[in-house]
PDB file of N, CA and C in Angstrom:
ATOM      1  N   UNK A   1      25.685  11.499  43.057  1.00  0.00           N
ATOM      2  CA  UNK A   1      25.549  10.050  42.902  1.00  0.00           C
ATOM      3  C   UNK A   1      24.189   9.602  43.419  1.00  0.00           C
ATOM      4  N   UNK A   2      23.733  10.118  45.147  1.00  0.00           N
ATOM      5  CA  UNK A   2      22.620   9.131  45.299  1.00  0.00           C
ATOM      6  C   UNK A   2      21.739  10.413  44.090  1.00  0.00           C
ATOM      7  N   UNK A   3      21.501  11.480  43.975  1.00  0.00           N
ATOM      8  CA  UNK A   3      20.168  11.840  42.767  1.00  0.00           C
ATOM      9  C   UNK A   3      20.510  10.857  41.760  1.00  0.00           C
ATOM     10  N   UNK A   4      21.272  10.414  40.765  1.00  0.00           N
ATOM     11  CA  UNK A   4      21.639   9.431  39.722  1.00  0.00           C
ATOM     12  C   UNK A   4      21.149   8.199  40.112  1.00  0.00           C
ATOM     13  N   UNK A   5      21.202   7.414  41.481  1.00  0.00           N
ATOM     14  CA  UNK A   5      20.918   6.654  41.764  1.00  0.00           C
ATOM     15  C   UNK A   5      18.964   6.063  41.558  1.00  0.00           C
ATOM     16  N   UNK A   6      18.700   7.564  42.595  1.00  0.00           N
ATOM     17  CA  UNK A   6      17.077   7.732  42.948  1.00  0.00           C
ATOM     18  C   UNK A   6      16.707   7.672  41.190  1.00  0.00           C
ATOM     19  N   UNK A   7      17.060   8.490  40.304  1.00  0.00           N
ATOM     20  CA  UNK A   7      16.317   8.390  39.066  1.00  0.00           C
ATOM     21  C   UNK A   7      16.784   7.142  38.273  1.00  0.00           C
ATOM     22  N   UNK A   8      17.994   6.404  38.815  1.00  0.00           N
ATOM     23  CA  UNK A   8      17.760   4.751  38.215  1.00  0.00           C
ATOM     24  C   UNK A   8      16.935   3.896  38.530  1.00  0.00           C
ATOM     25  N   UNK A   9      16.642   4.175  39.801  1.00  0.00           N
ATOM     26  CA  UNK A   9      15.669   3.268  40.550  1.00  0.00           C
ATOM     27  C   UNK A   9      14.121   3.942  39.928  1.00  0.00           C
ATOM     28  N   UNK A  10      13.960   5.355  39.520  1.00  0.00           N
ATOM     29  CA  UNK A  10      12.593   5.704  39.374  1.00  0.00           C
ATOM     30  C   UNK A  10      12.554   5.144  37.865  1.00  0.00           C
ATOM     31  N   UNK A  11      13.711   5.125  36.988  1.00  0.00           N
ATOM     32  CA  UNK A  11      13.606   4.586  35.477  1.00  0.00           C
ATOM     33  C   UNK A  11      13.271   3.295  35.535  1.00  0.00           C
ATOM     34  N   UNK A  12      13.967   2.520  36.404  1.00  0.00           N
ATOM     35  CA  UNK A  12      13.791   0.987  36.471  1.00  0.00           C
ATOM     36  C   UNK A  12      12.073   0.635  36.874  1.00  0.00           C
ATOM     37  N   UNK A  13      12.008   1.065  37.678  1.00  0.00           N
ATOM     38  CA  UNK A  13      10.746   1.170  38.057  1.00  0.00           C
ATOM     39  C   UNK A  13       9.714   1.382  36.982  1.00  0.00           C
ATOM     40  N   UNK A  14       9.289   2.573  36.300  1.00  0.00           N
ATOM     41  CA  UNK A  14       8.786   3.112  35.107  1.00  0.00           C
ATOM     42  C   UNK A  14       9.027   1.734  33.988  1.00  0.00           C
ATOM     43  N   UNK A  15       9.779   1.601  33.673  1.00  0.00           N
ATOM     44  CA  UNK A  15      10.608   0.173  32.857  1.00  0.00           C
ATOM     45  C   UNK A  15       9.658  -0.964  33.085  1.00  0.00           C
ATOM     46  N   UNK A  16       9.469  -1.092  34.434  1.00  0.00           N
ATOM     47  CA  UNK A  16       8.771  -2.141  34.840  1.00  0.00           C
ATOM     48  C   UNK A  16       7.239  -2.149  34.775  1.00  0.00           C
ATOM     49  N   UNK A  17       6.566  -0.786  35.300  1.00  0.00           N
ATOM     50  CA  UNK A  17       5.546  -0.629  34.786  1.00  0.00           C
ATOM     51  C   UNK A  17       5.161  -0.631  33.430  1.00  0.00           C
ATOM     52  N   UNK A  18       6.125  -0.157  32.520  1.00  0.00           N
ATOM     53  CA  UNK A  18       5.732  -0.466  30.749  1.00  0.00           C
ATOM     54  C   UNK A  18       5.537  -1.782  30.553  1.00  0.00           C
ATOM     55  N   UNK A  19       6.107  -2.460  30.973  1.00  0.00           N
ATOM     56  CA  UNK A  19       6.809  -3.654  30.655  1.00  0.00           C
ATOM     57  C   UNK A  19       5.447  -4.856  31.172  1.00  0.00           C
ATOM     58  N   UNK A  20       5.023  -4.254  32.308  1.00  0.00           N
ATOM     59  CA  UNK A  20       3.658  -4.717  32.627  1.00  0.00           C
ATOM     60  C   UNK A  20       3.056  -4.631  31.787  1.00  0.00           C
ATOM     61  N   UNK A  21       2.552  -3.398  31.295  1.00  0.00           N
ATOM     62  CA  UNK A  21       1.441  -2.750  30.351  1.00  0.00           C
ATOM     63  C   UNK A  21       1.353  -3.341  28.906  1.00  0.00           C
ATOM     64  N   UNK A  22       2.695  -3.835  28.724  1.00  0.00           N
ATOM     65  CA  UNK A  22       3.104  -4.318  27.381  1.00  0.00           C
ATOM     66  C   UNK A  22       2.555  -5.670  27.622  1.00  0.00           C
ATOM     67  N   UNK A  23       2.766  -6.191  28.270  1.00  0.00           N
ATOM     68  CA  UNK A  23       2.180  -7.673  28.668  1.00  0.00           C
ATOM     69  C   UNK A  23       0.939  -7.767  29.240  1.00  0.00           C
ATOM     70  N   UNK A  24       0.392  -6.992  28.956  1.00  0.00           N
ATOM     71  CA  UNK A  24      -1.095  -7.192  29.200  1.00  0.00           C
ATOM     72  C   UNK A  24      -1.918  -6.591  27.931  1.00  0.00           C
ATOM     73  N   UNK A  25      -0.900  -6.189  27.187  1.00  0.00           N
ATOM     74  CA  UNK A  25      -1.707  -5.633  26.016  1.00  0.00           C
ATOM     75  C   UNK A  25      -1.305  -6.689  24.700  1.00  0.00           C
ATOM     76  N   UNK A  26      -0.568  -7.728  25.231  1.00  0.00           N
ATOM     77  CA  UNK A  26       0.049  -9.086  24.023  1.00  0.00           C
ATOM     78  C   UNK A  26      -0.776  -9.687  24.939  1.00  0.00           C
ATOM     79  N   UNK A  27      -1.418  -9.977  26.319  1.00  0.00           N
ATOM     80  CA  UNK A  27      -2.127 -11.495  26.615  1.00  0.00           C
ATOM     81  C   UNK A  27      -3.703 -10.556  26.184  1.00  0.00           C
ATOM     82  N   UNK A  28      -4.005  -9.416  25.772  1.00  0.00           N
ATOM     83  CA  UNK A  28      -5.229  -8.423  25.265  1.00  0.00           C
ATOM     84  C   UNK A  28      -5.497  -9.530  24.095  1.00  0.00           C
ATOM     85  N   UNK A  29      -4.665  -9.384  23.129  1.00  0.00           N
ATOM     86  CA  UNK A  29      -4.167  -9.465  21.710  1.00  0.00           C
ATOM     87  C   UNK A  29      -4.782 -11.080  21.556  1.00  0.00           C
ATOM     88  N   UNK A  30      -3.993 -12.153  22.926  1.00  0.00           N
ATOM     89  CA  UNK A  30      -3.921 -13.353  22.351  1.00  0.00           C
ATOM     90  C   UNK A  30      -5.936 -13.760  22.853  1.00  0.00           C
ATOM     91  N   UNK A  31      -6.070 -12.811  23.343  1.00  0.00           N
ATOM     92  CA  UNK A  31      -7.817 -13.451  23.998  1.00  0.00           C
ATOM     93  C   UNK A  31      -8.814 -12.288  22.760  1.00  0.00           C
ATOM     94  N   UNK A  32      -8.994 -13.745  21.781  1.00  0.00           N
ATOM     95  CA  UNK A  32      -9.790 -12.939  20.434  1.00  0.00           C
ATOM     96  C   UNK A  32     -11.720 -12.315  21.195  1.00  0.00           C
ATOM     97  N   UNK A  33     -11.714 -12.520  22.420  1.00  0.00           N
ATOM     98  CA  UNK A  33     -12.864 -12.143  22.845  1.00  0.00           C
ATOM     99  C   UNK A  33     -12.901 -10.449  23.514  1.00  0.00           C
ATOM    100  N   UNK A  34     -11.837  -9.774  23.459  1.00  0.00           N
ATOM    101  CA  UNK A  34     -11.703  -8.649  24.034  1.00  0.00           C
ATOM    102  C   UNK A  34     -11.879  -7.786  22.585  1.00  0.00           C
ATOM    103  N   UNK A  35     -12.230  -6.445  23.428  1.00  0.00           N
ATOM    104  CA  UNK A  35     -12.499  -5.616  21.869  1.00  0.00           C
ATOM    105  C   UNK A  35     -10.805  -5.062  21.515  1.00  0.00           C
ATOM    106  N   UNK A  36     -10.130  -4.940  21.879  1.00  0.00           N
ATOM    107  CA  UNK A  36      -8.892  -4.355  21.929  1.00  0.00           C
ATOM    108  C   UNK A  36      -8.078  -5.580  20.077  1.00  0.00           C
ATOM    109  N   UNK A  37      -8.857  -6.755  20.931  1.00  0.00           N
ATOM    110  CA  UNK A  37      -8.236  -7.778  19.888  1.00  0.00           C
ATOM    111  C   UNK A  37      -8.883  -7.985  18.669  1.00  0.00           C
ATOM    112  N   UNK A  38     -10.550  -7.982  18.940  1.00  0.00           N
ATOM    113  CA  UNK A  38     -11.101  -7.775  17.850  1.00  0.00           C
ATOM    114  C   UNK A  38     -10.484  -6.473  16.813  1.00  0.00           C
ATOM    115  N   UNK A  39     -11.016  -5.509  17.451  1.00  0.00           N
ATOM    116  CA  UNK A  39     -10.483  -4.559  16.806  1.00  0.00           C
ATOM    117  C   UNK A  39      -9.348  -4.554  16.055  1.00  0.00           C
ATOM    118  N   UNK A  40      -7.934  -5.339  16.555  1.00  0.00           N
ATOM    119  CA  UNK A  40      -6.316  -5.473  16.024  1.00  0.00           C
ATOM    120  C   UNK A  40      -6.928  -6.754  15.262  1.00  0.00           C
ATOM    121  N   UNK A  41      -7.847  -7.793  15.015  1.00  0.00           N
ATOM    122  CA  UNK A  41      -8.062  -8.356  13.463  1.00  0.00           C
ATOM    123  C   UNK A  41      -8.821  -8.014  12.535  1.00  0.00           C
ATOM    124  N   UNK A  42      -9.672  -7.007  13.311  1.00  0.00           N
ATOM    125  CA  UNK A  42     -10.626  -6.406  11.881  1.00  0.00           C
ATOM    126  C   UNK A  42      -9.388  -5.627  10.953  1.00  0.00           C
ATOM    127  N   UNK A  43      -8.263  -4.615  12.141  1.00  0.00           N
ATOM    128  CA  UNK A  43      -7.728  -4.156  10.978  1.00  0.00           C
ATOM    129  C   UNK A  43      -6.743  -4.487  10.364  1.00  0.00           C
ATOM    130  N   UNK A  44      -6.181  -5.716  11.125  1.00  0.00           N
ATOM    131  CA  UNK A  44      -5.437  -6.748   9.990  1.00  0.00           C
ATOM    132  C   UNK A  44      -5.867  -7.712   8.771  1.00  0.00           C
ATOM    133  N   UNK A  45      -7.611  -7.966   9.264  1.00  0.00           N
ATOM    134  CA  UNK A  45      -7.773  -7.712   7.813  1.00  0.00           C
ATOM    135  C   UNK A  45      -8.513  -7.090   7.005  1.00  0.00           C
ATOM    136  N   UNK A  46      -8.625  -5.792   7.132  1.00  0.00           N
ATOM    137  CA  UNK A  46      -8.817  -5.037   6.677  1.00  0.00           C
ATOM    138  C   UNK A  46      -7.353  -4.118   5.742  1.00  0.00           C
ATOM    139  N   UNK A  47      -6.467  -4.328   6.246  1.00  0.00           N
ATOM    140  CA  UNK A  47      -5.097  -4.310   6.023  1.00  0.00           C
ATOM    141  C   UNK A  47      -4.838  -5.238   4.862  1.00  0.00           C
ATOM    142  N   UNK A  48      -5.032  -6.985   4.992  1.00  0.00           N
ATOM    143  CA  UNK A  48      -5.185  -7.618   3.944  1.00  0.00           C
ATOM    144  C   UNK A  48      -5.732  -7.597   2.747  1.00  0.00           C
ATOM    145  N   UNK A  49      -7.004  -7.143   2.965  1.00  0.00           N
ATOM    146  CA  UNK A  49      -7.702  -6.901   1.796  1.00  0.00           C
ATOM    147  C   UNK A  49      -7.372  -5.661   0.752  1.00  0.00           C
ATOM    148  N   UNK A  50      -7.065  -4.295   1.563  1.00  0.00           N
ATOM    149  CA  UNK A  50      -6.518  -3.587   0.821  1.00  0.00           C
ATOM    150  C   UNK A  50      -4.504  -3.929  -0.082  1.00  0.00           C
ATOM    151  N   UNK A  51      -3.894  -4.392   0.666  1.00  0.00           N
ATOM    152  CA  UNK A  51      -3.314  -5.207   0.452  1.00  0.00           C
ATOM    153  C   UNK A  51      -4.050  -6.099  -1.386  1.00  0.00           C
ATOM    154  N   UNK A  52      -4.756  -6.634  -1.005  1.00  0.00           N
ATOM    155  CA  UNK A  52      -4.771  -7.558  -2.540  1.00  0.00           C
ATOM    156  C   UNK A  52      -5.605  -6.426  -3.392  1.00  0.00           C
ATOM    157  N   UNK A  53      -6.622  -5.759  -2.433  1.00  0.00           N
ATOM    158  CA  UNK A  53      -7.036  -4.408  -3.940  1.00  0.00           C
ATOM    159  C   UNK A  53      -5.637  -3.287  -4.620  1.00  0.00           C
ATOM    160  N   UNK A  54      -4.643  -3.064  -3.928  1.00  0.00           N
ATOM    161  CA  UNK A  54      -3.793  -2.691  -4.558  1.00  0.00           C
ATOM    162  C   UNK A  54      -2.834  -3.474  -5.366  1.00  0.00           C
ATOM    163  N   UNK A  55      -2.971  -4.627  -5.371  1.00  0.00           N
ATOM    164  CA  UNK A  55      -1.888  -5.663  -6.002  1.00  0.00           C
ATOM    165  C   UNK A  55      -2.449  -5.481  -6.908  1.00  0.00           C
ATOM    166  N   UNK A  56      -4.229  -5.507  -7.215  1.00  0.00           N
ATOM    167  CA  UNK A  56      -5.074  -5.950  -8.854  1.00  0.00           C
ATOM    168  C   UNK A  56      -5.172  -4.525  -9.120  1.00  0.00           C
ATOM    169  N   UNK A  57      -5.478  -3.739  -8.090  1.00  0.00           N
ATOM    170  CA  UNK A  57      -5.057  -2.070  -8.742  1.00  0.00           C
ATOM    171  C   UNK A  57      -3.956  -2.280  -9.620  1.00  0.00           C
ATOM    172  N   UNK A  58      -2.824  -2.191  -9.398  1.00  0.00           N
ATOM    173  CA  UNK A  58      -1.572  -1.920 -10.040  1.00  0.00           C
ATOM    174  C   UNK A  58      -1.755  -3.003 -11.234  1.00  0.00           C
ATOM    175  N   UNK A  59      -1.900  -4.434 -11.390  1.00  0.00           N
ATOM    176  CA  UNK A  59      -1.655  -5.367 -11.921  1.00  0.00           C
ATOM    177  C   UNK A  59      -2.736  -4.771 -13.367  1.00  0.00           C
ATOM    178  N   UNK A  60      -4.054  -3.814 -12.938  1.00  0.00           N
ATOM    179  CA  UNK A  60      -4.705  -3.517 -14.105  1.00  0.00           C
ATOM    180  C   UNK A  60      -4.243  -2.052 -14.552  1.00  0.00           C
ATOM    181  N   UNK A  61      -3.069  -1.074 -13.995  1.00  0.00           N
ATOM    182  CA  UNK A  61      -2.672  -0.521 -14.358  1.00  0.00           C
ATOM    183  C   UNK A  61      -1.844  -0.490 -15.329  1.00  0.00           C
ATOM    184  N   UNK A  62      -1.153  -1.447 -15.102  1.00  0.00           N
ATOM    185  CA  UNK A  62       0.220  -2.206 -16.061  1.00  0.00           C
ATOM    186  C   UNK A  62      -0.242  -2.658 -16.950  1.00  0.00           C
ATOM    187  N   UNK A  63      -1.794  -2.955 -17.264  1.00  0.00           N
ATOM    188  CA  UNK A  63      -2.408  -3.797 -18.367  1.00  0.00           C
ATOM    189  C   UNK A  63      -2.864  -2.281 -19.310  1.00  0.00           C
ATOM    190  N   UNK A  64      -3.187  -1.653 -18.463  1.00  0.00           N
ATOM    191  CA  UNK A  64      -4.064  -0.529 -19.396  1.00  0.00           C
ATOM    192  C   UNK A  64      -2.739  -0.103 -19.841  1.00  0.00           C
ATOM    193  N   UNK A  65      -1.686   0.060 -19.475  1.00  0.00           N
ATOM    194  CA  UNK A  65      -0.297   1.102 -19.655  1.00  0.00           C
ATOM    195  C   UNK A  65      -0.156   0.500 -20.891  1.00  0.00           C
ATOM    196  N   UNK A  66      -0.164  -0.839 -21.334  1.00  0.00           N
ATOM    197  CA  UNK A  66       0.290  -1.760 -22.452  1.00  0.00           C
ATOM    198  C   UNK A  66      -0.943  -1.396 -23.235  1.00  0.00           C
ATOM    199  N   UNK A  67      -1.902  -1.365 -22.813  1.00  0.00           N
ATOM    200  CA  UNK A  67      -2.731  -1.181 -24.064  1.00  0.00           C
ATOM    201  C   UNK A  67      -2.389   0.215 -24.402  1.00  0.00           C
ATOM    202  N   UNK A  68      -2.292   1.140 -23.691  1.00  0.00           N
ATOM    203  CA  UNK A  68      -2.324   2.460 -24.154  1.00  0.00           C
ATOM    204  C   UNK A  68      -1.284   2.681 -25.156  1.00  0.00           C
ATOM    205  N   UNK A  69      -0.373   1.944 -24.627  1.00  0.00           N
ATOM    206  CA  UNK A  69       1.503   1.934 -25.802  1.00  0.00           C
ATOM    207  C   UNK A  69       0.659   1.549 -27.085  1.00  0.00           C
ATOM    208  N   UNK A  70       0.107   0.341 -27.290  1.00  0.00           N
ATOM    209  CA  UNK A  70      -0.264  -0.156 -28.352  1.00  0.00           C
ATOM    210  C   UNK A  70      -1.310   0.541 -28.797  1.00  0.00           C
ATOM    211  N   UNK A  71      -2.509   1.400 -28.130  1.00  0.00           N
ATOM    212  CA  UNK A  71      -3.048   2.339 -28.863  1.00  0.00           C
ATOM    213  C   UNK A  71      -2.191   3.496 -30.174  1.00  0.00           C
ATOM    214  N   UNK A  72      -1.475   3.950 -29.001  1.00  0.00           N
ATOM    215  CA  UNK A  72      -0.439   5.042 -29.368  1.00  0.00           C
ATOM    216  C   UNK A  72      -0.152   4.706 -30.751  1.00  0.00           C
ATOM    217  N   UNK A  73       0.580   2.885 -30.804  1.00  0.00           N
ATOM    218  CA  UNK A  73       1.310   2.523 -32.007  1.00  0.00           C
ATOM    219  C   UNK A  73       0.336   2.586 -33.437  1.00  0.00           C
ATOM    220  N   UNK A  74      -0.571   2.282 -33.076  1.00  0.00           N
ATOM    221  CA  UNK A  74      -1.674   2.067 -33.647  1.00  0.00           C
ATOM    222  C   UNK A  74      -1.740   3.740 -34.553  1.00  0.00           C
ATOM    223  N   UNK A  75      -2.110   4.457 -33.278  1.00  0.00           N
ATOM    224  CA  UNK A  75      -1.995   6.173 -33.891  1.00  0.00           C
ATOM    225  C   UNK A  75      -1.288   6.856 -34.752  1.00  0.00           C
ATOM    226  N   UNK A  76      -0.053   6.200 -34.334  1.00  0.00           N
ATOM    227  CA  UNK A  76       1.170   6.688 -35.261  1.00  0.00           C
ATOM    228  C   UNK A  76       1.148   6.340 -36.291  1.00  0.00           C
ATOM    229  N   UNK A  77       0.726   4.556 -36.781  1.00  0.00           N
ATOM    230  CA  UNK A  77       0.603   4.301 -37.982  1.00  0.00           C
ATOM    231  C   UNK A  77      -0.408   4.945 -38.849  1.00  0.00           C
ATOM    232  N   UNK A  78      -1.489   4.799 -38.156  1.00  0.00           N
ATOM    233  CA  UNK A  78      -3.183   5.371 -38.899  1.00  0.00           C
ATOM    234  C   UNK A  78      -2.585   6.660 -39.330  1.00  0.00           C
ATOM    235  N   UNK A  79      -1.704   7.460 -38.523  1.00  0.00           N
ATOM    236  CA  UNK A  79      -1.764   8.911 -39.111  1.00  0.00           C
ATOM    237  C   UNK A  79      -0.482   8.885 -40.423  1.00  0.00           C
ATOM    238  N   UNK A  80       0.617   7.379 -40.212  1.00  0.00           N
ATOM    239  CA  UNK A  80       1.408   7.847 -41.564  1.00  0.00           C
ATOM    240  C   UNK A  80       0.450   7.432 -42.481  1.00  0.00           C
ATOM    241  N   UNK A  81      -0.493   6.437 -42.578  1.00  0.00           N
ATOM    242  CA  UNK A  81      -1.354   5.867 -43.611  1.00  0.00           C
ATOM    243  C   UNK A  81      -2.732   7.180 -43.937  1.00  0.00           C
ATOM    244  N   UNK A  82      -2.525   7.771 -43.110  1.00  0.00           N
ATOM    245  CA  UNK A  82      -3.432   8.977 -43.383  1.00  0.00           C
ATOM    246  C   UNK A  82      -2.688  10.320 -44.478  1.00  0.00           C
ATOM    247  N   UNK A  83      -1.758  10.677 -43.794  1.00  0.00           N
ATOM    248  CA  UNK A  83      -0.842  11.078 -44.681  1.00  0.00           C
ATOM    249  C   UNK A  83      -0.211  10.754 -46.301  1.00  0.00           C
ATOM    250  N   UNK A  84       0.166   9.297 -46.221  1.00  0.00           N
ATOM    251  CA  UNK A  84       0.558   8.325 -47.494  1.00  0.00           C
ATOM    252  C   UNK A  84      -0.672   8.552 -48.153  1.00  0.00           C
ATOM    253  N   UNK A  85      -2.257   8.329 -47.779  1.00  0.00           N
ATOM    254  CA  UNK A  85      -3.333   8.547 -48.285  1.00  0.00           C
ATOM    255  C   UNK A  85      -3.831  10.057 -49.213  1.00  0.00           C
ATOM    256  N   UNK A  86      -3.240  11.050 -48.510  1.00  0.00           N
ATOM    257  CA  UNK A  86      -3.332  12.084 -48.559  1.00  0.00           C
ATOM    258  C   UNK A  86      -2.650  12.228 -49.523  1.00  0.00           C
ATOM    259  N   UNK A  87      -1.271  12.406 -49.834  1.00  0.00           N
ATOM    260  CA  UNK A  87      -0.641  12.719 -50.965  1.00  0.00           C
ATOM    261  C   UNK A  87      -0.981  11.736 -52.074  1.00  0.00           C
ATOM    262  N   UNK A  88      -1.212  10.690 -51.882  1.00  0.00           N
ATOM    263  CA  UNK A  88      -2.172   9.971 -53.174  1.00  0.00           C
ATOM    264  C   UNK A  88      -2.821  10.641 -53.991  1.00  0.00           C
ATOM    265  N   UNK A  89      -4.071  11.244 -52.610  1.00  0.00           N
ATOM    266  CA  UNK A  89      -5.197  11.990 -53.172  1.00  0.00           C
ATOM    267  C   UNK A  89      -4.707  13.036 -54.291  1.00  0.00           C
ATOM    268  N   UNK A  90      -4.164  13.798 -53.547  1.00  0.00           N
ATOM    269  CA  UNK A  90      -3.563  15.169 -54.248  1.00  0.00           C
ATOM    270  C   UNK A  90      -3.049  14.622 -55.416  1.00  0.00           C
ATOM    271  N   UNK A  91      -1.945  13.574 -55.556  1.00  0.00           N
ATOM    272  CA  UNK A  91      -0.993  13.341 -56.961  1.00  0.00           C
ATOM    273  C   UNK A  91      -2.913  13.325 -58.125  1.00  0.00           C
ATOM    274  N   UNK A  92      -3.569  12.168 -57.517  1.00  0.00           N
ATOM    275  CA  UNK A  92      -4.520  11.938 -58.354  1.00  0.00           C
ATOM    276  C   UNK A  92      -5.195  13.266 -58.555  1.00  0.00           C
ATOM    277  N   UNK A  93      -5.218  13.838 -58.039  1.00  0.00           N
ATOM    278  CA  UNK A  93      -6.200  15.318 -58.486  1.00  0.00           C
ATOM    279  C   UNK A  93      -5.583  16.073 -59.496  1.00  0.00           C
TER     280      UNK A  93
END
């Protein structure tokens, strides 16, 4: 019991020291003049920005994907009209 005890009191303790550390690294955060904080908004927005380059990434992916379908359709026809063309030729020969 007291060893169980001694390592509640050494956890609590430890607990308390985080708990410090944590609160000095959120009043870090709220003072935009420390580098700790600078640093946590360059890469939030830096975070943002990639953020909107992947939104117009994707958004011009989805555009090319549609054109490419409609290439395709395009292909398929040109080649039955290539074909239809073809046996023309031949009947006429």
């Amino acid at each position: 019991v007291a060893a169980l005890q001694d390592e509640k009191t050494s956890l609590m303790s430890e607990n308390e020291i985080m708990n410090d550390r944590l609160e000095q690294l959120d009043d870090s955060l709220d003072d935009p003049n420390t580098a700790v904080a600078k640093k946590y908004f360059h890469a939030q927005l830096q975070l943002e920005q990639l953020q909107e380059e992947n939104f117009r990434l994707e958004a011009a992916k989805d555009d090319y994907r549609v054109h490419c379908e409609d290439l395709e359709k395009q292909l398929i026809e040109l080649q039955h009209r290539n074909n239809e063309l073809t046996s023309l030729a031949e009947e006429s020969r």
